[in-house]
C-alpha atoms as a PDB file:
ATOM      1  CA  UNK A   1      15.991 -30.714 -23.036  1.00  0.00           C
ATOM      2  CA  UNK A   2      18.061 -31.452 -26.248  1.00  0.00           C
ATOM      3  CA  UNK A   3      17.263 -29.415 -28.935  1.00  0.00           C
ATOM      4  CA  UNK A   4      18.022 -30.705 -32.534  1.00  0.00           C
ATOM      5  CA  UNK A   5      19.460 -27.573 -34.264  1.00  0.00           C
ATOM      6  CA  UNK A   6      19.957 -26.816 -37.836  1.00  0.00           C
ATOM      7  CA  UNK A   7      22.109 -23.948 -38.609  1.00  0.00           C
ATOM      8  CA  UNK A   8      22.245 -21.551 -41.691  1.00  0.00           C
ATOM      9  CA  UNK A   9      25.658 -20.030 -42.975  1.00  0.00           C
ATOM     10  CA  UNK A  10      26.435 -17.183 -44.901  1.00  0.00           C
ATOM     11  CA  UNK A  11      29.120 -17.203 -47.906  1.00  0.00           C
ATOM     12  CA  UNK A  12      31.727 -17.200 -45.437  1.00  0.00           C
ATOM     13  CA  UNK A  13      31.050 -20.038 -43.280  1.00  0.00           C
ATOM     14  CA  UNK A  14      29.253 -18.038 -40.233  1.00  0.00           C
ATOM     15  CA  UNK A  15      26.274 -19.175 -38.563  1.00  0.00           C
ATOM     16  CA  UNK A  16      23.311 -16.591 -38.929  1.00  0.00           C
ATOM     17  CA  UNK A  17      20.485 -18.250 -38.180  1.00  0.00           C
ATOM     18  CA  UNK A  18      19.194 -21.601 -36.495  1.00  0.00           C
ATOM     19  CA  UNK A  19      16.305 -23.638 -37.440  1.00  0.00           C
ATOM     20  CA  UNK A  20      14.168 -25.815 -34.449  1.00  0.00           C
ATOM     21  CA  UNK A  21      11.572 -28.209 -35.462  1.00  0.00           C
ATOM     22  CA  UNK A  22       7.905 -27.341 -35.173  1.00  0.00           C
ATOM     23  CA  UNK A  23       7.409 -28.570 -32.001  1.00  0.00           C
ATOM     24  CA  UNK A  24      10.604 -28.056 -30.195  1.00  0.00           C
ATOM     25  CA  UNK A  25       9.459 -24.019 -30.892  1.00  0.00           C
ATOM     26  CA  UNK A  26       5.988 -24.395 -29.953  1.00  0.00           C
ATOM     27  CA  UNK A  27       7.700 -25.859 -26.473  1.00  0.00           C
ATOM     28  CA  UNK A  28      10.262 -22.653 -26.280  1.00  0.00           C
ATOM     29  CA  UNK A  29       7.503 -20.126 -27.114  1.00  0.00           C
ATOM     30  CA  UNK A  30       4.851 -21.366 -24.652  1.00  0.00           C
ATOM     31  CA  UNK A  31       8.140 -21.339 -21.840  1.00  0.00           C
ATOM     32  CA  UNK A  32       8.479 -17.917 -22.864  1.00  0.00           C
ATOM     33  CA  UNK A  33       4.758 -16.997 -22.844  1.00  0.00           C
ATOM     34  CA  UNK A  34       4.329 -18.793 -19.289  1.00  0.00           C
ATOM     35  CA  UNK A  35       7.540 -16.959 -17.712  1.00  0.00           C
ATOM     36  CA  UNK A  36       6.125 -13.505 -19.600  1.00  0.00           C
ATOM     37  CA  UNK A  37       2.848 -13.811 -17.957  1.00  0.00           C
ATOM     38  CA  UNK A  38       4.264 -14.534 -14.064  1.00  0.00           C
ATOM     39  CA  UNK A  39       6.339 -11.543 -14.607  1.00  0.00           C
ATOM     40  CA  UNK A  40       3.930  -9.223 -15.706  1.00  0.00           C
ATOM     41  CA  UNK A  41       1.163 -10.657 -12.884  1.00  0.00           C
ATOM     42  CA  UNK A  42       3.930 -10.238 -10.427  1.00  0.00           C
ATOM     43  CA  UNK A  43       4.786  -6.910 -11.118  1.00  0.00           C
ATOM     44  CA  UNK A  44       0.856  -5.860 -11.323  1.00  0.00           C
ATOM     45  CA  UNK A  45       0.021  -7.200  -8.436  1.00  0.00           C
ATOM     46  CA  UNK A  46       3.052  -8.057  -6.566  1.00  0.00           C
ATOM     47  CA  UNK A  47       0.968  -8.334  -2.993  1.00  0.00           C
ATOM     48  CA  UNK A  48      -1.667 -10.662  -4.596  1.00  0.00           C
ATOM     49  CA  UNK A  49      -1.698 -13.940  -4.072  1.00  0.00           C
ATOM     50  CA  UNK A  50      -0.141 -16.408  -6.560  1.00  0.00           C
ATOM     51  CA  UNK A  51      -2.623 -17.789  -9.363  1.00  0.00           C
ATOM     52  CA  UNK A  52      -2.890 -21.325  -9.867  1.00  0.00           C
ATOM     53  CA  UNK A  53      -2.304 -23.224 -13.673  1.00  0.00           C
ATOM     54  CA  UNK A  54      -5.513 -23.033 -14.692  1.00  0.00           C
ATOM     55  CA  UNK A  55      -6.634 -19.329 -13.284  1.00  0.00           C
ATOM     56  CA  UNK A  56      -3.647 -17.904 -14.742  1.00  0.00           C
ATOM     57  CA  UNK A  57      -4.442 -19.369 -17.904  1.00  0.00           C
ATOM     58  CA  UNK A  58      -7.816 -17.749 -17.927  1.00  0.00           C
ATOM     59  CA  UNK A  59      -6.283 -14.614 -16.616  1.00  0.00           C
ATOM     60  CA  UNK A  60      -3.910 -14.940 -19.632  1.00  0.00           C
ATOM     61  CA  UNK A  61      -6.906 -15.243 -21.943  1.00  0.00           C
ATOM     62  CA  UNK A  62      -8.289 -12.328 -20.875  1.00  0.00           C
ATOM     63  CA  UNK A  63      -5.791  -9.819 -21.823  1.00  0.00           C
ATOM     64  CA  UNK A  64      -5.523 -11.422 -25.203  1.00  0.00           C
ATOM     65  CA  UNK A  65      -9.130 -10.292 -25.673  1.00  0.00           C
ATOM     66  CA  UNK A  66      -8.298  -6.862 -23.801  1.00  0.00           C
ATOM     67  CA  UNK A  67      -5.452  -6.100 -26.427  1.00  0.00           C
END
């Protein structure tokens, strides 16, 4: 996956921060909120059987509404 990225500079020429488009971060943050949710099942329930897409999106669901 190519990501477009525009970078922000200080007075001195460094890069300190990066800017994605809207939907390139809405791609990265639901990777990270996929792979955050098999770890945290796995290390629950590490004997349990594996969830499939849809079951671990409702189980996902649910502990948004727990928190």
């Amino acid at each position: 996956m190519g990501i477009e990225r525009k970078y922000i500079i200080d007075e001195s020429n460094h890069k300190v921060a990066v800017q994605v488009d809207i939907e390139t971060f809405t791609k990265i943050e639901e990777t990270l909120e996929n792979y955050g949710l098999i770890q945290f099942m796995q290390a629950q329930e590490p004997d349990d059987e594996l969830l499939d897409l849809e079951q671990a999106r409702k189980y996902y669901r649910m502990l948004e509404k727990i928190q």
